[in-house]
Protein backbone atom coordinates (compact mmCIF):
# COMPACT_ATOMS: atom_id res chain seq x y z
CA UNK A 1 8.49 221.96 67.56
CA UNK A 2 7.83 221.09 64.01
CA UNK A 3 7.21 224.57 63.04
CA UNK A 4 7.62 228.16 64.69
CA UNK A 5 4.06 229.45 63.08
CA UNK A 6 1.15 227.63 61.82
CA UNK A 7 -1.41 229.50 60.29
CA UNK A 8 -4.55 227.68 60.71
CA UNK A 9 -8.61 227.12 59.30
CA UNK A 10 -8.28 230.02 56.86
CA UNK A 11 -9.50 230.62 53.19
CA UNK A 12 -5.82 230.88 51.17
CA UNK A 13 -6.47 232.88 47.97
CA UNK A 14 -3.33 233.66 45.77
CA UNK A 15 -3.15 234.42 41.86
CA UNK A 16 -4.88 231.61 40.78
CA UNK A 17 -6.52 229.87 43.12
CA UNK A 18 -8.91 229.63 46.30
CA UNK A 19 -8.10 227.16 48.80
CA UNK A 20 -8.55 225.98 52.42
CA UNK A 21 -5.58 224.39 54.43
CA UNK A 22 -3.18 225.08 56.79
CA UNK A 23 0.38 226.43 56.63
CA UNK A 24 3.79 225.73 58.35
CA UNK A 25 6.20 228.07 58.39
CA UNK A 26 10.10 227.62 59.85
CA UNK A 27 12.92 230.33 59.59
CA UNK A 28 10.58 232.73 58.00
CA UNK A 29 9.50 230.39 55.08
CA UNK A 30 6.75 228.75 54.45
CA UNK A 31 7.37 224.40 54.54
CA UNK A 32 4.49 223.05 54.07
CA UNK A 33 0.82 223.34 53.14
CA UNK A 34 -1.62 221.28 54.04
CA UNK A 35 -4.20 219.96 56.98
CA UNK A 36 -3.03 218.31 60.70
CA UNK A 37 0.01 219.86 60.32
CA UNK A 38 1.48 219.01 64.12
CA UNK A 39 2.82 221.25 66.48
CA UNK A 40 4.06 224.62 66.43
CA UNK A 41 5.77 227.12 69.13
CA UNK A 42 2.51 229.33 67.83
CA UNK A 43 -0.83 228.91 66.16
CA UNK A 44 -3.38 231.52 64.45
CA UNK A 45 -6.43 230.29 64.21
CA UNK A 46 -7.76 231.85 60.77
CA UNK A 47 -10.93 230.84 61.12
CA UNK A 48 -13.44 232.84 59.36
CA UNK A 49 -10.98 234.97 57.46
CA UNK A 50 -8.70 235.25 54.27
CA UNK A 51 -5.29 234.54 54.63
CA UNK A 52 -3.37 236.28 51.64
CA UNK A 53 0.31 237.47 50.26
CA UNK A 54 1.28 240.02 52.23
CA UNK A 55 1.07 243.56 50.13
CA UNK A 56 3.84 244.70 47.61
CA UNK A 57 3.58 248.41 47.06
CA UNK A 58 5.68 249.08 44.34
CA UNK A 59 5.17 252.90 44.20
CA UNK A 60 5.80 254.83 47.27
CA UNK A 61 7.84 257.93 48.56
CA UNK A 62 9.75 257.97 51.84
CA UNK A 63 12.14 260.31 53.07
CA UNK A 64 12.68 261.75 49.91
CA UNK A 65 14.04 265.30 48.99
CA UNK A 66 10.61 267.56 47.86
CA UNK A 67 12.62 270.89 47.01
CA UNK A 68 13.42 273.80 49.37
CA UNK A 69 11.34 274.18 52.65
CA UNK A 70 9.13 271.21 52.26
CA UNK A 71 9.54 267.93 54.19
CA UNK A 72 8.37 264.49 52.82
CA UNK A 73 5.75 263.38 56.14
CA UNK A 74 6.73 260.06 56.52
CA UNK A 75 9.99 258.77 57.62
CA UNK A 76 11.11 254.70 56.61
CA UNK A 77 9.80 254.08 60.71
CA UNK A 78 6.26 255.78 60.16
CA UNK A 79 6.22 255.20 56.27
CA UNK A 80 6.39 251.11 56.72
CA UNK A 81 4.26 251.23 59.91
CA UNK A 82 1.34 252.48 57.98
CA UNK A 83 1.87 249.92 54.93
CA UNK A 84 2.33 247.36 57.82
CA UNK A 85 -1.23 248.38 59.49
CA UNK A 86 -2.71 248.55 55.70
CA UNK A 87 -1.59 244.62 55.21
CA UNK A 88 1.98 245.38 52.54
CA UNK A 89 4.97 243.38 53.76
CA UNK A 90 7.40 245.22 51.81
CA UNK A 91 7.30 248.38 50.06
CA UNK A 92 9.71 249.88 46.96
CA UNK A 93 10.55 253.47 47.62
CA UNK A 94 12.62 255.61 45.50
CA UNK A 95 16.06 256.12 45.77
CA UNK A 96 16.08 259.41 44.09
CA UNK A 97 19.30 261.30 42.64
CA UNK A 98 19.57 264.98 42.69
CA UNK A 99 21.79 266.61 39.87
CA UNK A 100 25.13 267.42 41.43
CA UNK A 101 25.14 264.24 43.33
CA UNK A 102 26.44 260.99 43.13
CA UNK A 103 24.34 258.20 42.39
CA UNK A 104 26.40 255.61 44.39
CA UNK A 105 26.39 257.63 47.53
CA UNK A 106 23.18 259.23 47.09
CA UNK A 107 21.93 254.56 47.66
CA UNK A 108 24.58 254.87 50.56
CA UNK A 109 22.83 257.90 52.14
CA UNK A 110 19.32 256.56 51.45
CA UNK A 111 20.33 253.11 52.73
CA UNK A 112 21.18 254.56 56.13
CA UNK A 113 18.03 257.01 56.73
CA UNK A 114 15.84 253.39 56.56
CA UNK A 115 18.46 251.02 58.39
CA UNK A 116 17.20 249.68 61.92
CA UNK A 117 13.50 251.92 61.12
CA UNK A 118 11.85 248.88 58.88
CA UNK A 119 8.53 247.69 59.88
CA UNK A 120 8.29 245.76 56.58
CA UNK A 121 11.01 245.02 54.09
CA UNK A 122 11.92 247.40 51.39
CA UNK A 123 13.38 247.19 47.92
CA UNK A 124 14.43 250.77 46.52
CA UNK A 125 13.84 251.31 42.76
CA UNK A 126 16.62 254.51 41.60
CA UNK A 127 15.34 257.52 40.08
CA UNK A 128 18.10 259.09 37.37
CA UNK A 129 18.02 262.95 37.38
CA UNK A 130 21.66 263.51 35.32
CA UNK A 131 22.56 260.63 33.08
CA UNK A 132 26.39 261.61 32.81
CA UNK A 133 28.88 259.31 31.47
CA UNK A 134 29.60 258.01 35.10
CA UNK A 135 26.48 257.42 35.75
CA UNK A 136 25.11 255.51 32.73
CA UNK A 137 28.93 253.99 31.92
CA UNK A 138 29.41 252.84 35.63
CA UNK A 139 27.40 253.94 38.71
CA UNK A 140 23.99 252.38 36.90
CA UNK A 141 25.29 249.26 35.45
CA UNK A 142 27.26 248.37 38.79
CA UNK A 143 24.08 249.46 40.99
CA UNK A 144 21.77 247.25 39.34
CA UNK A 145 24.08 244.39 39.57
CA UNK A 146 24.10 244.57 42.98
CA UNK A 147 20.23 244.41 42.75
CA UNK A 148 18.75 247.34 42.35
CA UNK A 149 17.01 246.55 39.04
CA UNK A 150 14.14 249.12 38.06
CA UNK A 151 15.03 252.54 37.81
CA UNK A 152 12.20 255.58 37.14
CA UNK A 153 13.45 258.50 34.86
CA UNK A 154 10.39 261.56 34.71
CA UNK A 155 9.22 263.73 32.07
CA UNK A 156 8.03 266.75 33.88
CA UNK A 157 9.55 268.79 36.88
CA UNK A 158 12.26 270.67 37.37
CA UNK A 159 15.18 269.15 38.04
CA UNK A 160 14.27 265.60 37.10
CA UNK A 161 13.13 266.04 33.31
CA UNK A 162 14.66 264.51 31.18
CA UNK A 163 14.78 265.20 27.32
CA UNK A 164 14.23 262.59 24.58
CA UNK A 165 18.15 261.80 23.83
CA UNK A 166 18.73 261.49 27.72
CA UNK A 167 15.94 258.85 27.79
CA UNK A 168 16.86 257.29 25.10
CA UNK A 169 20.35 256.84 27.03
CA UNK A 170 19.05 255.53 30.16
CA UNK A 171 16.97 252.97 28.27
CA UNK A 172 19.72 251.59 26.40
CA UNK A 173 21.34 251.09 29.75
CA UNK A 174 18.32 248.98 30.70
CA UNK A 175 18.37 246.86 27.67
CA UNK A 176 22.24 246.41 28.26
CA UNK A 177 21.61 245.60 31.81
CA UNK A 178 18.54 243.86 31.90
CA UNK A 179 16.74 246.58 34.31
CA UNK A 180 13.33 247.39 34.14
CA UNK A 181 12.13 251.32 33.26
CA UNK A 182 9.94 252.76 34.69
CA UNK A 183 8.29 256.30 33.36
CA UNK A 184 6.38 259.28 34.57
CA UNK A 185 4.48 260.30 31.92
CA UNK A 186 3.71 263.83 31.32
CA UNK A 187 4.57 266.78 28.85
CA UNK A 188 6.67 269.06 30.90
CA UNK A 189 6.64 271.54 28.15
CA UNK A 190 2.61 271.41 27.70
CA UNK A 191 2.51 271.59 31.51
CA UNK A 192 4.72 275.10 31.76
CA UNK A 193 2.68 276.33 28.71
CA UNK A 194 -0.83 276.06 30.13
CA UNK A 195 0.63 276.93 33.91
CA UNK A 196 1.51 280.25 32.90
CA UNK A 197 -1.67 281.24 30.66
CA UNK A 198 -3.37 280.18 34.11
CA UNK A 199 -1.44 282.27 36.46
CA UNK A 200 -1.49 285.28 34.13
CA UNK A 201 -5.32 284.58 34.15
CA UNK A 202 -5.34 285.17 38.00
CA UNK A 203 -6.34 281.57 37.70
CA UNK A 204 -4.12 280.15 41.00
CA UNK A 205 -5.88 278.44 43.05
CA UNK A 206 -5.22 274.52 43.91
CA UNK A 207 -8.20 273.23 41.62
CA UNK A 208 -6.37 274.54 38.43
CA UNK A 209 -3.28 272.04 39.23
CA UNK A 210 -6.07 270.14 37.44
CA UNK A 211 -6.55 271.96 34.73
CA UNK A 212 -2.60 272.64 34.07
CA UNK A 213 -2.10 268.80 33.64
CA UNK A 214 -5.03 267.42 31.43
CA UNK A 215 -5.65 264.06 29.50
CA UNK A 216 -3.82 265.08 26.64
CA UNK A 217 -0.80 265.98 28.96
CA UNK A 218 -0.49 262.54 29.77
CA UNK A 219 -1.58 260.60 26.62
CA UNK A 220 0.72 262.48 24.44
CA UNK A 221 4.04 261.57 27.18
CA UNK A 222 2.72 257.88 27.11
CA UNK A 223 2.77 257.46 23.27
CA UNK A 224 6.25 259.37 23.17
CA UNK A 225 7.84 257.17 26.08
CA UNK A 226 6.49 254.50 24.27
CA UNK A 227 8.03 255.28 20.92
CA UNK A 228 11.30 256.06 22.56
CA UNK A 229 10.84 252.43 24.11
CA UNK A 230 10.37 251.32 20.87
CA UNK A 231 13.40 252.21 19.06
CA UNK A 232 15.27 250.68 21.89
CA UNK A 233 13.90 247.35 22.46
CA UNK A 234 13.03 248.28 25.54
CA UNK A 235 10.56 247.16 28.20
CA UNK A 236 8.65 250.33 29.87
CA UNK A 237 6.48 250.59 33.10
CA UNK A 238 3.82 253.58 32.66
CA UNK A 239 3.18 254.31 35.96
CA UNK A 240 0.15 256.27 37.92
CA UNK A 241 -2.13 256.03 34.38
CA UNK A 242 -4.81 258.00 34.82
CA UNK A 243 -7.09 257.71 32.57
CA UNK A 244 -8.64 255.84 28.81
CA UNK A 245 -6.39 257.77 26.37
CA UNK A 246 -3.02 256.61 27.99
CA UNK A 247 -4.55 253.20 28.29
CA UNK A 248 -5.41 253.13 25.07
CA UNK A 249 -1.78 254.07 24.14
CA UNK A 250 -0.49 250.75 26.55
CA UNK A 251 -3.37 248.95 24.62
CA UNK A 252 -1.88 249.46 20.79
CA UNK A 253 1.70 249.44 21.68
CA UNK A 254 0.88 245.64 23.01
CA UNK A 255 -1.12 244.87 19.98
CA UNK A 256 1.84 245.45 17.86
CA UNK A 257 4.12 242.95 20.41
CA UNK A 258 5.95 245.55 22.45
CA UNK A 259 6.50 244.79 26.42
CA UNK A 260 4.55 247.85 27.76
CA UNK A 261 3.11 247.41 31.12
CA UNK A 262 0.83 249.83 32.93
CA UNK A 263 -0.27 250.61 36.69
CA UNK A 264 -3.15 253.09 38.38
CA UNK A 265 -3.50 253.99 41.87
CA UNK A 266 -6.52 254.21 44.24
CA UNK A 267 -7.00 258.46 43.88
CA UNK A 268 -8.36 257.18 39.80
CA UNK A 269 -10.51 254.94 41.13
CA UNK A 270 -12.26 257.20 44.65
CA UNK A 271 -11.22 260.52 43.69
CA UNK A 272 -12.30 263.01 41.04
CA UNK A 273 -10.81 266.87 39.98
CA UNK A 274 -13.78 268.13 41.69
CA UNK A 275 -11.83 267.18 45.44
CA UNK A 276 -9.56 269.80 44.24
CA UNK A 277 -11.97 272.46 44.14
CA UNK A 278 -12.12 273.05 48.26
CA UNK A 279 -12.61 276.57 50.09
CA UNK A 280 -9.61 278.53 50.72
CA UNK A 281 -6.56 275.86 50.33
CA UNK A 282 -8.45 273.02 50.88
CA UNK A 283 -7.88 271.79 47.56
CA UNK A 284 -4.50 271.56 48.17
CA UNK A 285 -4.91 267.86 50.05
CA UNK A 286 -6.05 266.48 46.62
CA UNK A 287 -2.87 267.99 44.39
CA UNK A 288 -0.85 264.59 42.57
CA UNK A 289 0.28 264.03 39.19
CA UNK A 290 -1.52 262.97 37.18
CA UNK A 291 -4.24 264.41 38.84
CA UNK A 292 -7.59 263.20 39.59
CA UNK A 293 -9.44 263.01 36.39
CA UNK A 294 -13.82 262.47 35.98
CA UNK A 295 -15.95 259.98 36.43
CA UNK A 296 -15.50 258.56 33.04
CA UNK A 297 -12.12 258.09 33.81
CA UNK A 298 -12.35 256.77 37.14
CA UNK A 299 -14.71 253.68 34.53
CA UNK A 300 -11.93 253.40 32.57
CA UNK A 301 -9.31 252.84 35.30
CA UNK A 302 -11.69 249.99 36.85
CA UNK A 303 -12.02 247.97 33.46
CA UNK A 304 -8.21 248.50 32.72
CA UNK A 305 -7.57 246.40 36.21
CA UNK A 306 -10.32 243.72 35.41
CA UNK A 307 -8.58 243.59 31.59
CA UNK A 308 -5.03 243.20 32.43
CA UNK A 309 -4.20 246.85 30.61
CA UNK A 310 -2.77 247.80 34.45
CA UNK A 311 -0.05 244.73 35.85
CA UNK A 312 0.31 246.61 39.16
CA UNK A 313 -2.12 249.10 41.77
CA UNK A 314 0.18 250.82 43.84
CA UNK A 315 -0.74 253.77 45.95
CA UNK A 316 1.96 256.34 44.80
CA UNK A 317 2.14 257.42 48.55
CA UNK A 318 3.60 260.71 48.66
CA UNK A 319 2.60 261.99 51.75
CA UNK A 320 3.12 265.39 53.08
CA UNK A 321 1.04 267.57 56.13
CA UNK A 322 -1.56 269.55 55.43
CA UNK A 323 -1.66 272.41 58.29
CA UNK A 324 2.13 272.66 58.23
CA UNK A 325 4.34 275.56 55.76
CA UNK A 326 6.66 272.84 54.99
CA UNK A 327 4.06 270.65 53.44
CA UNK A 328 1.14 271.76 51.77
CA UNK A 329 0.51 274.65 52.87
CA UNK A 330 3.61 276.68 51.98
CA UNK A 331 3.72 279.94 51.99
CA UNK A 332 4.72 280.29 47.92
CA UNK A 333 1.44 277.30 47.21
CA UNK A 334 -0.84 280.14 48.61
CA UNK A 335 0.58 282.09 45.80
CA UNK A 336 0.21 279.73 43.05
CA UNK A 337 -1.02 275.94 42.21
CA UNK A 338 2.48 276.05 41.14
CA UNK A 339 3.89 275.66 44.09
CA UNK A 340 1.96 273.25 46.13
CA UNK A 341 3.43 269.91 46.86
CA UNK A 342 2.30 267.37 44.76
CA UNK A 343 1.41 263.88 46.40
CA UNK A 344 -1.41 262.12 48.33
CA UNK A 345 -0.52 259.41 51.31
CA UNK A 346 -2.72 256.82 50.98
CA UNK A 347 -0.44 252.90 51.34
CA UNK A 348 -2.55 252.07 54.33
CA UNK A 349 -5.60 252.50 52.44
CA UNK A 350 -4.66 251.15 48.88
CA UNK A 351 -5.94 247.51 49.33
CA UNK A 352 -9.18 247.96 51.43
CA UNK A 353 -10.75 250.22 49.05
CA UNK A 354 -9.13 247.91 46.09
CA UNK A 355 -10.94 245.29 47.96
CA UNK A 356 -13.96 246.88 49.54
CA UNK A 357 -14.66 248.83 45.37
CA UNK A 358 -13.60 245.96 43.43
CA UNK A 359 -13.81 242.52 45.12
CA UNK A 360 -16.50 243.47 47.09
CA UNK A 361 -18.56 245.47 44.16
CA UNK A 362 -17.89 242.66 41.78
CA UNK A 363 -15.56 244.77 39.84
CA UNK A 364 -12.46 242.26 40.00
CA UNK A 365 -12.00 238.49 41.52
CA UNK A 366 -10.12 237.84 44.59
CA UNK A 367 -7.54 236.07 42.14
CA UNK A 368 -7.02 239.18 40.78
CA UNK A 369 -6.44 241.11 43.80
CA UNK A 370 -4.06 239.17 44.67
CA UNK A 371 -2.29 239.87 42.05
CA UNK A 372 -2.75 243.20 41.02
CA UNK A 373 -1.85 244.02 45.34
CA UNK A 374 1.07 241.37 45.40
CA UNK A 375 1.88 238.92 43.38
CA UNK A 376 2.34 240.73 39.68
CA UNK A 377 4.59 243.39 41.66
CA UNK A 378 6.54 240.67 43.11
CA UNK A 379 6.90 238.74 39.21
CA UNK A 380 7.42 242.69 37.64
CA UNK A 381 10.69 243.64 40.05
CA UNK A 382 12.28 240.60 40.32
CA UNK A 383 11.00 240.04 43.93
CA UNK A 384 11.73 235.94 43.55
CA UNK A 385 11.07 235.24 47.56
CA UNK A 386 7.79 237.38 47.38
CA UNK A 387 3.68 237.67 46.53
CA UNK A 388 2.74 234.00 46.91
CA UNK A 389 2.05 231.32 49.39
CA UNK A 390 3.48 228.58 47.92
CA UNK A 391 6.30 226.30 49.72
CA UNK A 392 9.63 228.06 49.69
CA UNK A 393 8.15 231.85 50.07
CA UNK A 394 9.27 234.06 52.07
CA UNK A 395 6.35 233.81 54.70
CA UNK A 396 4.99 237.22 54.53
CA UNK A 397 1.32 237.19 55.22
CA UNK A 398 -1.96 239.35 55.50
CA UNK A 399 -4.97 237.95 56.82
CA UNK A 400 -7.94 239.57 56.34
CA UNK A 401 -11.31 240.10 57.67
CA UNK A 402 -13.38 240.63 54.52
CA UNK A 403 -16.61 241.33 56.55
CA UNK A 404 -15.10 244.19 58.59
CA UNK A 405 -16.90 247.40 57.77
CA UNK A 406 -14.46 250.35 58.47
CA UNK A 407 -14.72 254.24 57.46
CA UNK A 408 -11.50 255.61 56.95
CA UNK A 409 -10.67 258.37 58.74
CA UNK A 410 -7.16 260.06 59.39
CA UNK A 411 -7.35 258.73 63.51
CA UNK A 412 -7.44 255.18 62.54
CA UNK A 413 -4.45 255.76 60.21
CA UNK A 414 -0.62 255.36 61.04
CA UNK A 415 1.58 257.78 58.19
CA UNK A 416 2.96 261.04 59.16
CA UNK A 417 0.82 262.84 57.18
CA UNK A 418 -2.12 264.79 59.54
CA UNK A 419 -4.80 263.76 57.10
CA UNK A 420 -6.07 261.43 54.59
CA UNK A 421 -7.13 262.23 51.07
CA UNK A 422 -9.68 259.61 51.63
CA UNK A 423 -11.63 260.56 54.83
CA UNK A 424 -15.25 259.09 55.01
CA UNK A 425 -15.06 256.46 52.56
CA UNK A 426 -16.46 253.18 53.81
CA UNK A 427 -15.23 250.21 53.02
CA UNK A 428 -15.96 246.24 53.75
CA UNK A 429 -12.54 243.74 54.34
CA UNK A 430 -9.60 245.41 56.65
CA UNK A 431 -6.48 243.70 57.33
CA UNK A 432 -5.96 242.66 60.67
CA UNK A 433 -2.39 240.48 61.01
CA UNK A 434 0.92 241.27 59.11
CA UNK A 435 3.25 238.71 59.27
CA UNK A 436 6.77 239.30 57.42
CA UNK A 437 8.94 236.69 57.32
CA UNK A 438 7.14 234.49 59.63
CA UNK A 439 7.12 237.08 62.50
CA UNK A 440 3.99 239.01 63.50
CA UNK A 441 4.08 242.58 62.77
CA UNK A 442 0.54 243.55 63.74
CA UNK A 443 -1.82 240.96 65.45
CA UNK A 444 -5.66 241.60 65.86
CA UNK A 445 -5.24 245.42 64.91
CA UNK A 446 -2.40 246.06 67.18
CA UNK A 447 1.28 246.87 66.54
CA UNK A 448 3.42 243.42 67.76
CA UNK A 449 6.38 244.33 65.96
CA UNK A 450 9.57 246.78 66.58
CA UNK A 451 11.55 249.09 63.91
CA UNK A 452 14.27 247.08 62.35
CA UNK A 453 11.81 243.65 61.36
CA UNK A 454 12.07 244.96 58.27
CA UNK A 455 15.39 245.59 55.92
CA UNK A 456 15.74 246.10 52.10
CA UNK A 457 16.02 243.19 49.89
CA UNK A 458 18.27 242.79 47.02
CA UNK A 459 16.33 241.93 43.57
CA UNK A 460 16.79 239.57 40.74
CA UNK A 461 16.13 240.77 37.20
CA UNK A 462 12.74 240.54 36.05
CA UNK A 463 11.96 238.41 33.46
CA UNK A 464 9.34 241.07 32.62
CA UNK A 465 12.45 243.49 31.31
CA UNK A 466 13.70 241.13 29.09
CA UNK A 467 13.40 242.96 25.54
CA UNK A 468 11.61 241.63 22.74
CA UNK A 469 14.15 240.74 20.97
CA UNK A 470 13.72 243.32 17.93
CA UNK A 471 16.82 245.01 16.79
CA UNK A 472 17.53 248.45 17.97
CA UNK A 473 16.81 250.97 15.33
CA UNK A 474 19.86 252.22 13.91
């Protein structure tokens, strides 16, 4: 046979352009493009549908410590199942260092809770807890040369702060190296200041994680990561941007040349603060930083993807159970906001309400959703292979029926997690084939594929880290 797959009679849509033609694809690449094709061992007829780059999720949590007595819900078997059902062909967890560890074997002991679970591929971005000497002398450097190169460093939460000199350590590393930085941005110190004139208040309750973390929370972390950036020459990913104020922060730091790239998430777009404010501890399935913000913001979020101010929509899946004392509902959350785990699941749902609210309402093009769901995560991390379908891809491939009217609801859904932030939210377009690599991982709607299709993948450098070419500040 002249090719193992042909995908046939379908719309093609990528970054820039809508077209209709078949394509081959041998050894899990795609060889040609095109109409009449020949033979292959199979044929999907497309017919009718959209046949797209397969999902890149560059912002979820699997399997990852979440402090004492609470368990992460998803595993790297149930965690890529869902992304595979929700039309991603490989997902970017993170690799995440707790102090007292080593980074080098903390990769090793990530590496083998995901090995021979994959349903898609994955690429692991490092988080840095303790910059040491070791680690930003040798264990970085040495990591991302064997291609791990984006690393996330946070500014709020215990045990993972980090203060201005230790940032401004780890980002020299990344100009030295070529890595790419990404940042949680949020005032840790503004955060613990307005958490405890809450509780003394008697004002506990899962709607005030809200009210602990506002705009100015997150503006004021943006500007400073960005100045710290700054004096290094530094590229910087902002990641889960909530809202106009840290936009506008991404906005002027561009207009005065600096590489600053953002990225939102689908709980800015769907959900608001008032989903935390649920009887008893109902609240609690809402609770993510940044959290939900208003209406206004939600506005703001939707003209920042249509603008370019956000590169990337990622889900920031960080799934835990509801009814369960190791998730959110642990004993000390009940006690105080404080407490309760913070994270939403939601990478099964992240591109059919990206598609359904913007495609669909006019909001953004298909062009762009291609690229905001695939291809500019692909270009951002130094995912070479990845978020096209052009000849020489790695043929990963979702095709989509954009007519399909679904309401989400936690019993269609595949994560760990027993319920979906999301529930009753219709949407039009549902992915129904995943193909990584040429081989089907779900076909019509059902699961075709086996744990272990999937395996991490080594990344180039992205161009998108190289500095500006400014001299550090001295």
């Amino acid at each position: 046979m002249a090719y193992d797959l042909i995908i046939a009679n379908g719309t093609i849509a990528t970054a820039s352009d809508v077209f209709s033609c078949d394509i081959g694809i041998r050894d899990g690449v795609i060889v040609a493009l095109g109409h009449d094709l020949g033979e292959a061992a199979e044929t999907i007829d497309a017919s009718g549908k959209l046949v797209l780059p397969g999902g890149i999720d560059s912002h979820v949590h699997i399997a990852q410590p979440s402090g004492d007595g609470i368990v992460m819900a998803d595993d790297f078997a149930s965690g890529t199942l869902s992304a595979a059902f929700g039309g991603n062909t490989t997902v970017m967890p993170f690799c995440m260092q707790e102090k007292g560890t080593s980074l080098r074997e903390t990769v090793k002991d990530y590496h083998k809770l995901s090995e021979g679970r994959c349903y898609t591929d994955v690429s692991f971005h490092l988080v840095i807890s303790e910059p040491t000497e070791q680690v930003l002398g040798q264990d970085l450097p040495a990591l991302i040369e064997d291609g791990y190169t984006s690393f996330k460093v946070f500014m709020t939460y215990d045990g993972l702060a980090l203060n201005d000199r230790q940032m401004l350590e780890v980002m020299s590393v990344a100009r030295e190296t070529g890595a790419l930085v990404m940042v949680h941005a949020e005032n840790d110190d503004a955060i613990r200041f307005l958490t405890d004139r809450l509780e003394r208040g008697g004002q506990i309750a899962p709607k005030f994680h809200g009210t602990s973390r506002p705009i100015p929370v997150e503006r004021e972390a943006t500007h400073r990561a960005i100045s710290l950036a700054e004096l290094v020459d530094v590229p910087v990913m902002i990641v889960h941007v909530s809202n106009r104020e840290a936009m506008e922060e991404i906005q002027r730091a561009r207009s005065r040349g600096l590489k600053v790239y953002g990225e939102t998430c689908p709980q800015y777009l769907v959900l608001t603060e008032t989903d935390m404010d649920g009887l008893n501890m109902e609240g609690a399935k809402y609770v993510c930083s940044p959290p939900p913000r208003d209406t206004a913001s939600q506005i703001a979020c939707w003209e920042g993807l249509a603008n370019g101010t956000f590169n990337v929509f990622s889900s920031d899946h960080c799934p835990f159970r509801y009814d369960d004392p190791a998730g959110k509902l642990t004993p000390k959350g009940r006690t105080s906001f404080r407490w309760v785990p913070n994270g939403i699941p939601g990478v099964e749902t992240r591109l059919p309400i990206l598609f359904s609210e913007g495609v669909g309402k006019g909001r953004i093009t298909l062009n762009q959703f291609v690229a905001l769901s695939s291809t500019n995560h692909a270009r951002t991390y130094g995912l070479t292979k990845k978020g096209s379908i052009a000849i020489g891809m790695d043929a990963d491939i979702a095709i989509w029926d954009p007519q399909r009217q679904v309401t989400i609801s936690q019993s269609l859904l595949h994560h760990g997690s027993d319920y979906t932030p999301y529930e009753g939210i219709a949407v039009t377009g549902w992915p129904v084939t995943t193909i990584l690599r040429g081989q089907v991982v779900i076909r019509d709607g059902e699961l075709a594929g086996k744990p272990g299709q999937g395996g991490h993948v080594a990344r180039e450098r992205s161009q998108l880290a190289r500095p500006v070419g400014a001299p550090p500040h001295a």
